[in-house]
N, C-alpha and C. Protein backbone atom coordinates (compact mmCIF):
# COMPACT_ATOMS: atom_id res chain seq x y z
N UNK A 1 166.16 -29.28 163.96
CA UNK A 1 166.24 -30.73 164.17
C UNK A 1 167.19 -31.32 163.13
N UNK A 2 167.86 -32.56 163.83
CA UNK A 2 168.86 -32.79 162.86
C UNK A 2 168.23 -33.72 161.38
N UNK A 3 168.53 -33.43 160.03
CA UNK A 3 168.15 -34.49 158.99
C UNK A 3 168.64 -35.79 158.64
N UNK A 4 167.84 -36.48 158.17
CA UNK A 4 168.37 -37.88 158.07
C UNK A 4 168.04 -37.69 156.19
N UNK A 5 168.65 -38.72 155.74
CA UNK A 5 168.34 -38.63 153.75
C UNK A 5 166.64 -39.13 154.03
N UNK A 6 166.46 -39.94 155.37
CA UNK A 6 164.76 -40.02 155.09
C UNK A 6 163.98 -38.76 155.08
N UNK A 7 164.40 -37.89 155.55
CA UNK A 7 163.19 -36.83 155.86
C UNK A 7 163.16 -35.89 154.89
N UNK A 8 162.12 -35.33 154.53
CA UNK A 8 161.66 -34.49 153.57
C UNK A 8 160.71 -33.35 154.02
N UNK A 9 161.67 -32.13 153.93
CA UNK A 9 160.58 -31.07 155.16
C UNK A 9 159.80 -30.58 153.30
N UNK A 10 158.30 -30.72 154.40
CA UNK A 10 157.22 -30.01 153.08
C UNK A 10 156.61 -28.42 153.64
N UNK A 11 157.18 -28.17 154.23
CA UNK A 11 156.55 -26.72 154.99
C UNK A 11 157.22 -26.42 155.44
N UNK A 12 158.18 -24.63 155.68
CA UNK A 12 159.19 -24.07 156.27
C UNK A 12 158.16 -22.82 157.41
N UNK A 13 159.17 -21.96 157.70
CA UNK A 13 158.62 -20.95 158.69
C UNK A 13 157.37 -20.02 158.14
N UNK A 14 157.58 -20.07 156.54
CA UNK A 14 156.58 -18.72 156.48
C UNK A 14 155.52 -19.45 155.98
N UNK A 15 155.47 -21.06 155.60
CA UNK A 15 154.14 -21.57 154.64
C UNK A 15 153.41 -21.68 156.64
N UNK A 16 154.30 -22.26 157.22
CA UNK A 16 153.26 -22.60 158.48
C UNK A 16 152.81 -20.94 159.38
N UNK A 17 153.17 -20.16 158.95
CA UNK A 17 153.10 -18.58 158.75
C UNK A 17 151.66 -18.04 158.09
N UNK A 18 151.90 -18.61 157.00
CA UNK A 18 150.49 -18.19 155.85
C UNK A 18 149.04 -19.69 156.12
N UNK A 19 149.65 -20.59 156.54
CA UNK A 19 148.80 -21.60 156.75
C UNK A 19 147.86 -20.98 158.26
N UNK A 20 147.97 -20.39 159.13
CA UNK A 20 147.79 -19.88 160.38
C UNK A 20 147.13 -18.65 159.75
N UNK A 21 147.86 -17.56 159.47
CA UNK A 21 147.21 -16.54 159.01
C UNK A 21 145.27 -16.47 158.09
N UNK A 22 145.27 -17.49 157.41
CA UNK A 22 144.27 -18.15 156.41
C UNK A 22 143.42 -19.10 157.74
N UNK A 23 144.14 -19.65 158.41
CA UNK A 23 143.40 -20.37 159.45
C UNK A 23 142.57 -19.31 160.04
N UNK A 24 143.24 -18.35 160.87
CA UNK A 24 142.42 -17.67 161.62
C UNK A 24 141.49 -16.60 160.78
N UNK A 25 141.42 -16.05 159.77
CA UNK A 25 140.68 -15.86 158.94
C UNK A 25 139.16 -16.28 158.51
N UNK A 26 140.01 -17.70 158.57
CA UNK A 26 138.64 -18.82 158.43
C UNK A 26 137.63 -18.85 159.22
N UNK A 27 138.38 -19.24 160.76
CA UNK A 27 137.57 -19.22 161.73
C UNK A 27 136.92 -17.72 161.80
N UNK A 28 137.20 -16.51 161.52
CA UNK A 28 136.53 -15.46 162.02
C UNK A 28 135.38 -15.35 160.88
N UNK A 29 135.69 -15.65 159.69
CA UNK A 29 134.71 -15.48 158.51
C UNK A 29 133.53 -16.44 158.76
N UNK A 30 133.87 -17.69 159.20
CA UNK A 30 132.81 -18.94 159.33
C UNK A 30 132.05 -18.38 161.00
N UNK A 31 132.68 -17.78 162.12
CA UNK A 31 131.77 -17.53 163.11
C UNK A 31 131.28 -16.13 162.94
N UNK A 32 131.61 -15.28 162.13
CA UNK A 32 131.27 -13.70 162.27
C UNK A 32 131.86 -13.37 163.00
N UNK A 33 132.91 -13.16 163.50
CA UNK A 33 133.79 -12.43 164.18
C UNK A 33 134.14 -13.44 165.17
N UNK A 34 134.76 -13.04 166.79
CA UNK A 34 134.81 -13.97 167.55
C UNK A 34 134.19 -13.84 168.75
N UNK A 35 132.86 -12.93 168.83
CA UNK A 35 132.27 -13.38 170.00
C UNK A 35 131.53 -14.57 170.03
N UNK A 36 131.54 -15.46 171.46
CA UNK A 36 131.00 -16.30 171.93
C UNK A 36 132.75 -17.47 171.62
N UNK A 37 133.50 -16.94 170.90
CA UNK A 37 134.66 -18.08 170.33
C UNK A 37 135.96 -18.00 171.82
N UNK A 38 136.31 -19.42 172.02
CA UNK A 38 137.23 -19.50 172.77
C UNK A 38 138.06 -20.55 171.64
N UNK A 39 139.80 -20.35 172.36
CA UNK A 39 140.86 -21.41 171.33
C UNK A 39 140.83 -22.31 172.61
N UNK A 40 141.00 -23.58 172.45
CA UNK A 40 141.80 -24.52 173.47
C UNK A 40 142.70 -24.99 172.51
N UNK A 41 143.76 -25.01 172.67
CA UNK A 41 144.91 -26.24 172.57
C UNK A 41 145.27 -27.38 172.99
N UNK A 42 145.34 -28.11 171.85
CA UNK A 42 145.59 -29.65 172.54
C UNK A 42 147.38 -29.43 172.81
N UNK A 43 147.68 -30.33 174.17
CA UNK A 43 149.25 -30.34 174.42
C UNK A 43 149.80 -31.28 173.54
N UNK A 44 151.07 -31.09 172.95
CA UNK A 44 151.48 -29.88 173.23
C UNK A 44 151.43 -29.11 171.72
N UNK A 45 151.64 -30.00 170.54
CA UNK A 45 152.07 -28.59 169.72
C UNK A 45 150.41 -28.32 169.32
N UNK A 46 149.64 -28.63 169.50
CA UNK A 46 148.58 -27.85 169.81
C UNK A 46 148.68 -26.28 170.31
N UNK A 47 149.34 -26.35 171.83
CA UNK A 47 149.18 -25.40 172.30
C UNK A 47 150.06 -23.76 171.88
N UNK A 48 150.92 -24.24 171.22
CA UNK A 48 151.82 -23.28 170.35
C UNK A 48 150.71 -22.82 169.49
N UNK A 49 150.51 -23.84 168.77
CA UNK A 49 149.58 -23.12 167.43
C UNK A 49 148.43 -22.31 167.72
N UNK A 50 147.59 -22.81 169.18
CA UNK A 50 146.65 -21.71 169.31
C UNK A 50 147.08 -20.46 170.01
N UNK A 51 148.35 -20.74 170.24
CA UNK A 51 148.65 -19.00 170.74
C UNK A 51 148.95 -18.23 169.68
N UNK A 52 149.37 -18.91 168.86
CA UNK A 52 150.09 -18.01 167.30
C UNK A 52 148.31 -17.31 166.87
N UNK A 53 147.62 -18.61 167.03
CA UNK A 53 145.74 -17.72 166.29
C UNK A 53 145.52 -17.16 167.49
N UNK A 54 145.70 -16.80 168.55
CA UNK A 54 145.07 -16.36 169.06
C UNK A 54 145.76 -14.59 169.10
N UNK A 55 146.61 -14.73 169.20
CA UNK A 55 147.80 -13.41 168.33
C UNK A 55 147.49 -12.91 167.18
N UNK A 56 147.26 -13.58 166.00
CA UNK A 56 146.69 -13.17 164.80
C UNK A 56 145.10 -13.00 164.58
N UNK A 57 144.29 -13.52 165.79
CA UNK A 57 142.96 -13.07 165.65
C UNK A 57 142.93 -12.17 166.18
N UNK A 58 143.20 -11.17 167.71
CA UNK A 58 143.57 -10.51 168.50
C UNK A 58 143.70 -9.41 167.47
N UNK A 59 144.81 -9.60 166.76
CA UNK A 59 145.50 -8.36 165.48
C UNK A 59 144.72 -8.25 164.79
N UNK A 60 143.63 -8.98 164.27
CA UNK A 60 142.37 -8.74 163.35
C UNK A 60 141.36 -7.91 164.00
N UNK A 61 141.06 -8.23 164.66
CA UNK A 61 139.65 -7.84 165.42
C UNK A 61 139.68 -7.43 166.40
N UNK A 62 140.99 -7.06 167.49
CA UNK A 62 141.10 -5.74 168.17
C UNK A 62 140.47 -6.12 169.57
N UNK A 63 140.53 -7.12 169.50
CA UNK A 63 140.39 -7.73 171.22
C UNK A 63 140.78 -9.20 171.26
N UNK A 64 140.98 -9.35 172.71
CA UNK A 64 141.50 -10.66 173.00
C UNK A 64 140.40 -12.21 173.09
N UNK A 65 140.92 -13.25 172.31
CA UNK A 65 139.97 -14.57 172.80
C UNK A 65 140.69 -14.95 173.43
N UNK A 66 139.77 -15.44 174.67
CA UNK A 66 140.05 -16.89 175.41
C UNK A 66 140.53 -17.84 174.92
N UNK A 67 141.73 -18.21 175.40
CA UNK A 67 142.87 -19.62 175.16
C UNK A 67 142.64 -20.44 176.55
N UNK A 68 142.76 -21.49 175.97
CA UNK A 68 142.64 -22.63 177.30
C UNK A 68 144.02 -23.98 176.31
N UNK A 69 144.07 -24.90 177.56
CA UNK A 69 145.14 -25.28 176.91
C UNK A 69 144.63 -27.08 177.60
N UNK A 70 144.47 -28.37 176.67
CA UNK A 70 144.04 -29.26 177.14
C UNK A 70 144.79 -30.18 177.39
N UNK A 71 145.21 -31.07 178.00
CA UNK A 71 145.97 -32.37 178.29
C UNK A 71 144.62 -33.43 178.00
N UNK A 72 145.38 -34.27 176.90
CA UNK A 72 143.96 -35.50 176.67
C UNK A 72 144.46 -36.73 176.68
N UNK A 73 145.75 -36.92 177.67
CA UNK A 73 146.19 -38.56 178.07
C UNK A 73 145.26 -38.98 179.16
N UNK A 74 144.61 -38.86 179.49
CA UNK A 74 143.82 -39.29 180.94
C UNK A 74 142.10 -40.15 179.83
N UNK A 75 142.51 -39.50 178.74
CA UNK A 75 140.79 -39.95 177.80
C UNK A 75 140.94 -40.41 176.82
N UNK A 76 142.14 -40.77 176.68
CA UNK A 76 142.79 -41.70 175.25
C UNK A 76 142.34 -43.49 175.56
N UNK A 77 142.04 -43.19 174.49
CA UNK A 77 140.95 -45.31 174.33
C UNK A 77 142.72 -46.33 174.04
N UNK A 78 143.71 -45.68 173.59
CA UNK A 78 144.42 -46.22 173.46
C UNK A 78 145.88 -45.97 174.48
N UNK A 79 145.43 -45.66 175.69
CA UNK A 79 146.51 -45.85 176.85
C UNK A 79 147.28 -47.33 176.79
N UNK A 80 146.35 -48.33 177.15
CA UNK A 80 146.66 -49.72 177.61
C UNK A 80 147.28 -50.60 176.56
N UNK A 81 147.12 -50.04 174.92
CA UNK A 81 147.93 -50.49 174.10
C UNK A 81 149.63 -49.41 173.67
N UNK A 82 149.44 -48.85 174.52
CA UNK A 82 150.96 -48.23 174.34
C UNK A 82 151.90 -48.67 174.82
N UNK A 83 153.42 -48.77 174.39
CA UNK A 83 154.28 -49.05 175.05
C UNK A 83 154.80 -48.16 176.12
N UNK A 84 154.24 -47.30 175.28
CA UNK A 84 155.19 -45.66 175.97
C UNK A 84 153.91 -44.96 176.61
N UNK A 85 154.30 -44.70 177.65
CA UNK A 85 153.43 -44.38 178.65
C UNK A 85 153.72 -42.26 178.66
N UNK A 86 152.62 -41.85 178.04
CA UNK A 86 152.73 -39.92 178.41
C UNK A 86 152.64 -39.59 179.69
N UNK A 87 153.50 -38.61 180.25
CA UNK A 87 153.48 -38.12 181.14
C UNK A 87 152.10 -36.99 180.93
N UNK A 88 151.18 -36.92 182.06
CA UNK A 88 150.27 -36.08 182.38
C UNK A 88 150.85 -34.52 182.38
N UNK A 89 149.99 -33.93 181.60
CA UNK A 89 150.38 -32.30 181.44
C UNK A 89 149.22 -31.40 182.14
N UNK A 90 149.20 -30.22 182.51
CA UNK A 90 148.74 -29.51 182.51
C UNK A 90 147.37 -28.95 181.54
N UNK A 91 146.08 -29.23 182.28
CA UNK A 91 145.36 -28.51 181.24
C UNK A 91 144.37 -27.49 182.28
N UNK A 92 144.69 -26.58 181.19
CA UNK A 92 144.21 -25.27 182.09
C UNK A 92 143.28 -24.28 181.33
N UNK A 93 142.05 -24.69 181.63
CA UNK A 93 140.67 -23.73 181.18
C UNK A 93 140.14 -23.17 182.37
N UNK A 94 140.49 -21.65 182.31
CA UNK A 94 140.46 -20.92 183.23
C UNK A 94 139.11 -20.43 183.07
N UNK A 95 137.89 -20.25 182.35
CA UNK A 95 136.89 -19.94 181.48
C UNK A 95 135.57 -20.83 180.96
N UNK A 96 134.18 -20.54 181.15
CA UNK A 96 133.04 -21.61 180.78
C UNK A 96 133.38 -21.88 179.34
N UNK A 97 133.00 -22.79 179.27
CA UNK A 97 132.33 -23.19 177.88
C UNK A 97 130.94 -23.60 177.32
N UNK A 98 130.36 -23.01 178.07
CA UNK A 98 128.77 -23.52 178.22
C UNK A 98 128.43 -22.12 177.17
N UNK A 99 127.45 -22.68 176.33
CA UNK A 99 127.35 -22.08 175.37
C UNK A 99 128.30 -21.12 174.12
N UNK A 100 129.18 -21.62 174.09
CA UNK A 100 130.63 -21.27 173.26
C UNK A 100 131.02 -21.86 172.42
N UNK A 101 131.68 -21.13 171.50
CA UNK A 101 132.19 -21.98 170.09
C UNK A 101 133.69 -22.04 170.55
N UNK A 102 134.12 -23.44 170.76
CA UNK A 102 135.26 -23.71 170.77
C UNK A 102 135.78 -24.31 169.95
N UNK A 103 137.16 -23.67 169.83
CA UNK A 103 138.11 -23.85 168.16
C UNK A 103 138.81 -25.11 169.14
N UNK A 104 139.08 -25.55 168.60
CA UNK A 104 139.87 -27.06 169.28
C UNK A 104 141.25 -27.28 168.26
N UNK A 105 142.56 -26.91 168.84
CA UNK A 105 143.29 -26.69 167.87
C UNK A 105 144.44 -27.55 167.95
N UNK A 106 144.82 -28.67 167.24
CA UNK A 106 146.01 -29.71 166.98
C UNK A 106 147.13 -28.86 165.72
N UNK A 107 148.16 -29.84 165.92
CA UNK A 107 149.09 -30.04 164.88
C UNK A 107 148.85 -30.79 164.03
N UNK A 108 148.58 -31.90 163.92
CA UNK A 108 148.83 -32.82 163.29
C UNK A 108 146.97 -33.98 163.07
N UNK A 109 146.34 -34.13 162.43
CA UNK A 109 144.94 -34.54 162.73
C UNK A 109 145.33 -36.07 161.40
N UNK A 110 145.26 -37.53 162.72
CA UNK A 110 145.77 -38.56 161.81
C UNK A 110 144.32 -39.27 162.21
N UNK A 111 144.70 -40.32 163.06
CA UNK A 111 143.32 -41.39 162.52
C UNK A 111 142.43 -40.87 163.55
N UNK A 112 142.40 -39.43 164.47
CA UNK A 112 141.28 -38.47 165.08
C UNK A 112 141.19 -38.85 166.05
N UNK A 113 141.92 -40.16 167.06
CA UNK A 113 141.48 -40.79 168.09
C UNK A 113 142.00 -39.33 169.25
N UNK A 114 142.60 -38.93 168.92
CA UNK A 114 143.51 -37.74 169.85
C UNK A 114 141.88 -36.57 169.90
N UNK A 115 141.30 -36.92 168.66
CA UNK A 115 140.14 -35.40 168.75
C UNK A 115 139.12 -36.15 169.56
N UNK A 116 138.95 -37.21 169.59
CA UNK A 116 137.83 -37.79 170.39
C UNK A 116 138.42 -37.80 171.90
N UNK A 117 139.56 -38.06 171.62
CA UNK A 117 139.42 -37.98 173.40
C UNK A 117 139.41 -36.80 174.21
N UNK A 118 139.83 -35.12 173.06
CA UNK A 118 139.95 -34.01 173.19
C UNK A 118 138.28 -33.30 173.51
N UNK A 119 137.77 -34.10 172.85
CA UNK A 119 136.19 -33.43 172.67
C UNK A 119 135.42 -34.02 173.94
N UNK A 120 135.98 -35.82 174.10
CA UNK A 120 135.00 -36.46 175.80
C UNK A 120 135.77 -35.21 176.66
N UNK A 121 137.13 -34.74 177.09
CA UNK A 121 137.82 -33.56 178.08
C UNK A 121 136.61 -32.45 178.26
N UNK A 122 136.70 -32.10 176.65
CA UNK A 122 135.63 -30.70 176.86
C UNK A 122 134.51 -30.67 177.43
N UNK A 123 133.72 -31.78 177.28
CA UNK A 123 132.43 -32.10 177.67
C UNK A 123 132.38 -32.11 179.27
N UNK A 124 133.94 -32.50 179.96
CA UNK A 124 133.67 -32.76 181.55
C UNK A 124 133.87 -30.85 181.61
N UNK A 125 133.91 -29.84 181.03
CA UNK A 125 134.14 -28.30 181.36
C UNK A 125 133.03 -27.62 180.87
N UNK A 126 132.07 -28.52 180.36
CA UNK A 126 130.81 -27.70 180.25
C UNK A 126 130.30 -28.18 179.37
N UNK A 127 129.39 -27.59 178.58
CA UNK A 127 128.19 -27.96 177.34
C UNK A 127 128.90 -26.76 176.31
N UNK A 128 129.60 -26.93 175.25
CA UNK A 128 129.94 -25.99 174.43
C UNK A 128 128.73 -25.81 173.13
N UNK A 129 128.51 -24.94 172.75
CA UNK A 129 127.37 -24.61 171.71
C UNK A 129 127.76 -25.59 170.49
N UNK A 130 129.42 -25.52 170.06
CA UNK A 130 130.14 -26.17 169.01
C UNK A 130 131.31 -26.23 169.16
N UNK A 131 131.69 -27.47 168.43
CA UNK A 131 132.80 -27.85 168.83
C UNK A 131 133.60 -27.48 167.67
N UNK A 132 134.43 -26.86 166.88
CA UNK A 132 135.24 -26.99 165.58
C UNK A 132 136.57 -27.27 165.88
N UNK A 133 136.91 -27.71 164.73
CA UNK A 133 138.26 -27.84 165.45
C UNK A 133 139.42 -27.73 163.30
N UNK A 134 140.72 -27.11 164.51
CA UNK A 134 142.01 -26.26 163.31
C UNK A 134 143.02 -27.32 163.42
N UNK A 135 143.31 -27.47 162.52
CA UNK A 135 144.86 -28.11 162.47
C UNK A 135 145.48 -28.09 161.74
N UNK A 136 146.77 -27.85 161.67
CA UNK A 136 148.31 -27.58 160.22
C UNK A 136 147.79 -28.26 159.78
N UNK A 137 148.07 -29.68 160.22
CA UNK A 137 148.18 -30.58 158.93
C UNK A 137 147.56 -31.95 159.33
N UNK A 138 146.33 -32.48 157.68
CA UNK A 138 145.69 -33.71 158.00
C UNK A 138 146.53 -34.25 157.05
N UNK A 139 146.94 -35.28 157.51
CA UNK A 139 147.28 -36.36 157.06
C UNK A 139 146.33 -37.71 156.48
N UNK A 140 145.16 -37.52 156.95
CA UNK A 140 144.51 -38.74 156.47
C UNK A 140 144.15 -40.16 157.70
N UNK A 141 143.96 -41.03 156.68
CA UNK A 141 144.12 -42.27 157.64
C UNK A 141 143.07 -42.37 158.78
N UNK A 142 141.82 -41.69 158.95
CA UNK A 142 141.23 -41.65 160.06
C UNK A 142 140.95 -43.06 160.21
N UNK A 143 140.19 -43.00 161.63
CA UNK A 143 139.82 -44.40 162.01
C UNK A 143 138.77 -44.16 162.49
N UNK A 144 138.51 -42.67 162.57
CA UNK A 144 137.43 -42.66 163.16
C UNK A 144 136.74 -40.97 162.46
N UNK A 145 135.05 -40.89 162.29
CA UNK A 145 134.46 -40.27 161.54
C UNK A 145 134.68 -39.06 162.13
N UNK A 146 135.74 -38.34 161.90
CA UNK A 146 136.49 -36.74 162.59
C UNK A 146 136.95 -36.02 160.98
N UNK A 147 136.36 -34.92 161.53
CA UNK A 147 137.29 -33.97 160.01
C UNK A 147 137.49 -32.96 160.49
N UNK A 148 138.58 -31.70 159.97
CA UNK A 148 138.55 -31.12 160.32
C UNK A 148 138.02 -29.51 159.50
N UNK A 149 138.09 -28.84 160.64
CA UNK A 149 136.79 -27.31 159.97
C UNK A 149 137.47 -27.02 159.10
N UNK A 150 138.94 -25.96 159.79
CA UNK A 150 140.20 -25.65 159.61
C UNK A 150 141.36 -26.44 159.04
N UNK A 151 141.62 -26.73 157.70
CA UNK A 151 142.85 -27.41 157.35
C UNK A 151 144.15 -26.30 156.89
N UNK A 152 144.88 -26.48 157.33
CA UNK A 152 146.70 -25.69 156.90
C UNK A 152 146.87 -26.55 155.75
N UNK A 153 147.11 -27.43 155.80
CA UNK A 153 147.16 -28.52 154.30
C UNK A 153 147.20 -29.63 154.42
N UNK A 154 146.71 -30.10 153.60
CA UNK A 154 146.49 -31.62 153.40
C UNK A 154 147.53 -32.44 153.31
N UNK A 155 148.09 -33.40 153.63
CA UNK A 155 149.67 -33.67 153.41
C UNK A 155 149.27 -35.44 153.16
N UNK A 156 148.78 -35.70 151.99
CA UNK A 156 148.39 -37.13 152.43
C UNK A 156 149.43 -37.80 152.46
N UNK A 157 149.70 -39.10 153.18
CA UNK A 157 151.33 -40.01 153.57
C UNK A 157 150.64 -41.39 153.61
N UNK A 158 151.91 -42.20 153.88
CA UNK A 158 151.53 -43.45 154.22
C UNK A 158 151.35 -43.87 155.61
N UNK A 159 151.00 -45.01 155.55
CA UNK A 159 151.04 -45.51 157.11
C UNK A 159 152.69 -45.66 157.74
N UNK A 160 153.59 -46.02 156.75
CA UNK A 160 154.93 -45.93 157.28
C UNK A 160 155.83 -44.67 157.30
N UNK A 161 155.00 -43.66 157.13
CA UNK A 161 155.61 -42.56 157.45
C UNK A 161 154.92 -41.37 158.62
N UNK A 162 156.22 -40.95 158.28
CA UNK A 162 155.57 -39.92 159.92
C UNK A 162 155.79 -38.42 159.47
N UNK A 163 154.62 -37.99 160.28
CA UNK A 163 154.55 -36.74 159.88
C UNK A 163 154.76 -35.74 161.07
N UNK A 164 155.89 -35.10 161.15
CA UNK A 164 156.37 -34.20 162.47
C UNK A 164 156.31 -32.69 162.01
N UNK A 165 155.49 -32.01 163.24
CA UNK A 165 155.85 -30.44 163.34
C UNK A 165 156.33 -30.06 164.27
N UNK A 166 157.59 -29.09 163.83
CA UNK A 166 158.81 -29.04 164.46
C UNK A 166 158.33 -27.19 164.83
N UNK A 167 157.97 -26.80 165.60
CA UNK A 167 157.96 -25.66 166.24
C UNK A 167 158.94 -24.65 167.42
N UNK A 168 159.40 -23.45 167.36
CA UNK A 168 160.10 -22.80 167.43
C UNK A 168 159.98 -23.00 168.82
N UNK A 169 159.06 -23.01 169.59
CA UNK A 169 158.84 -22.78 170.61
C UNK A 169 159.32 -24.23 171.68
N UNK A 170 159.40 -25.01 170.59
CA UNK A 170 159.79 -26.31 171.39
C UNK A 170 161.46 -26.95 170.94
N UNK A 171 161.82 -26.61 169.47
CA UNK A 171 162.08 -27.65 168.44
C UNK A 171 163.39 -26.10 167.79
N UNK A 172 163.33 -24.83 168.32
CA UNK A 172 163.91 -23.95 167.61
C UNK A 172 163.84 -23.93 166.41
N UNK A 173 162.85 -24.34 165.43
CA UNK A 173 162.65 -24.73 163.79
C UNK A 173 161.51 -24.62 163.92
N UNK A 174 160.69 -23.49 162.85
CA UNK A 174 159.15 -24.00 162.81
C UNK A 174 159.17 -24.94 160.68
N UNK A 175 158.80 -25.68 161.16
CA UNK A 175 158.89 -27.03 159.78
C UNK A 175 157.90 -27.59 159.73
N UNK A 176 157.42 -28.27 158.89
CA UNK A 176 156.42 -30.16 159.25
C UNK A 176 157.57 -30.88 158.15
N UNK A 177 157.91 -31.87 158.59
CA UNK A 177 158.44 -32.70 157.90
C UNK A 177 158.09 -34.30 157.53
N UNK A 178 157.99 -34.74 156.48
CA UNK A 178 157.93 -36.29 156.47
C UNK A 178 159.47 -36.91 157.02
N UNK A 179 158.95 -38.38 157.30
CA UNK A 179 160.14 -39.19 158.03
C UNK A 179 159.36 -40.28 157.49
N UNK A 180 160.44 -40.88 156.20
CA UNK A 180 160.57 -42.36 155.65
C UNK A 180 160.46 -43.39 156.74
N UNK A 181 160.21 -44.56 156.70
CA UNK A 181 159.99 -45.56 157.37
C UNK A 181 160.47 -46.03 159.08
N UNK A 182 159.39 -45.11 159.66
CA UNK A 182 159.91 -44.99 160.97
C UNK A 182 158.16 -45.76 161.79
């Protein structure tokens, strides 16, 4: 992605590398391994990141988890105050969740309204045992009483800045970067 003198990348390819690696770790140490565990991804850079854990848990423990992948514009409290209207994505849970620990996995975890509307989604796919949920990077600022299990790092910012993860899979750069007054 191109730089501006505002932006300030705080994470390159291998910290969001070792931040993931330690993630999925986490999650296997905190559930005992991963039976009963499914990943969903929130779209989109959600859904990158839980394929990367779901690759590096896979390589740990020698079998495959369930990935599901969520679209949560249809359950966002804040549609009708947007200017910018999201196009509807694809969400595809091929798999119960009724009685399952689901990892619920973002990029970016700001004032949590994105995890609440991620968690009302889950609830229309079943009764999950628990809900946890991973993400690179909290920024802070909630608005609402959400934390997360899994932190990559803490990146606290202001309200006038923005915090972007730039992934390979979308962005040819895996980064998080701050962006001065945008």
């Amino acid at each position: 992605m191109a730089k501006n003198k505002n932006t300030k990348t705080v994470m390159d390819k291998d910290g969001i590398d070792r931040c993931l690696t330690r993630i999925a770790y986490e999650i296997l140490e905190k559930n005992k391994g991963m039976q009963n565990l499914v990943l969903v991804g929130i779209r989109t850079g959600g859904i990158y990141l839980a394929e990367r854990l779901q690759k590096k848990i896979s390589g740990i423990e020698g079998g495959k988890i369930p990935l599901g992948i969520l679209d949560v514009n249809l359950y966002r409290d804040d549609i009708s105050a947007s200017n910018k209207k999201q196009p509807l994505g694809e969400t595809k849970i091929n798999f119960s969740l009724d009685d399952k620990i689901v990892v619920l996995i973002d990029d970016v975890l700001f004032t949590g309204r994105t995890i609440r509307a991620a968690m009302d989604a889950l609830i229309d796919f079943g009764r999950p045992k628990m809900i946890q949920l991973a993400v690179l990077i909290d920024r802070g600022h909630r608005e609402l009483p959400i934390r997360a299990d899994f932190v990559g790092k803490n990146l606290p910012s202001s309200l006038w800045e923005a915090v972007r993860v730039d992934l390979v899979e979308k962005n040819s750069v895996d980064e998080v970067v701050i962006e001065e007054g945008t």
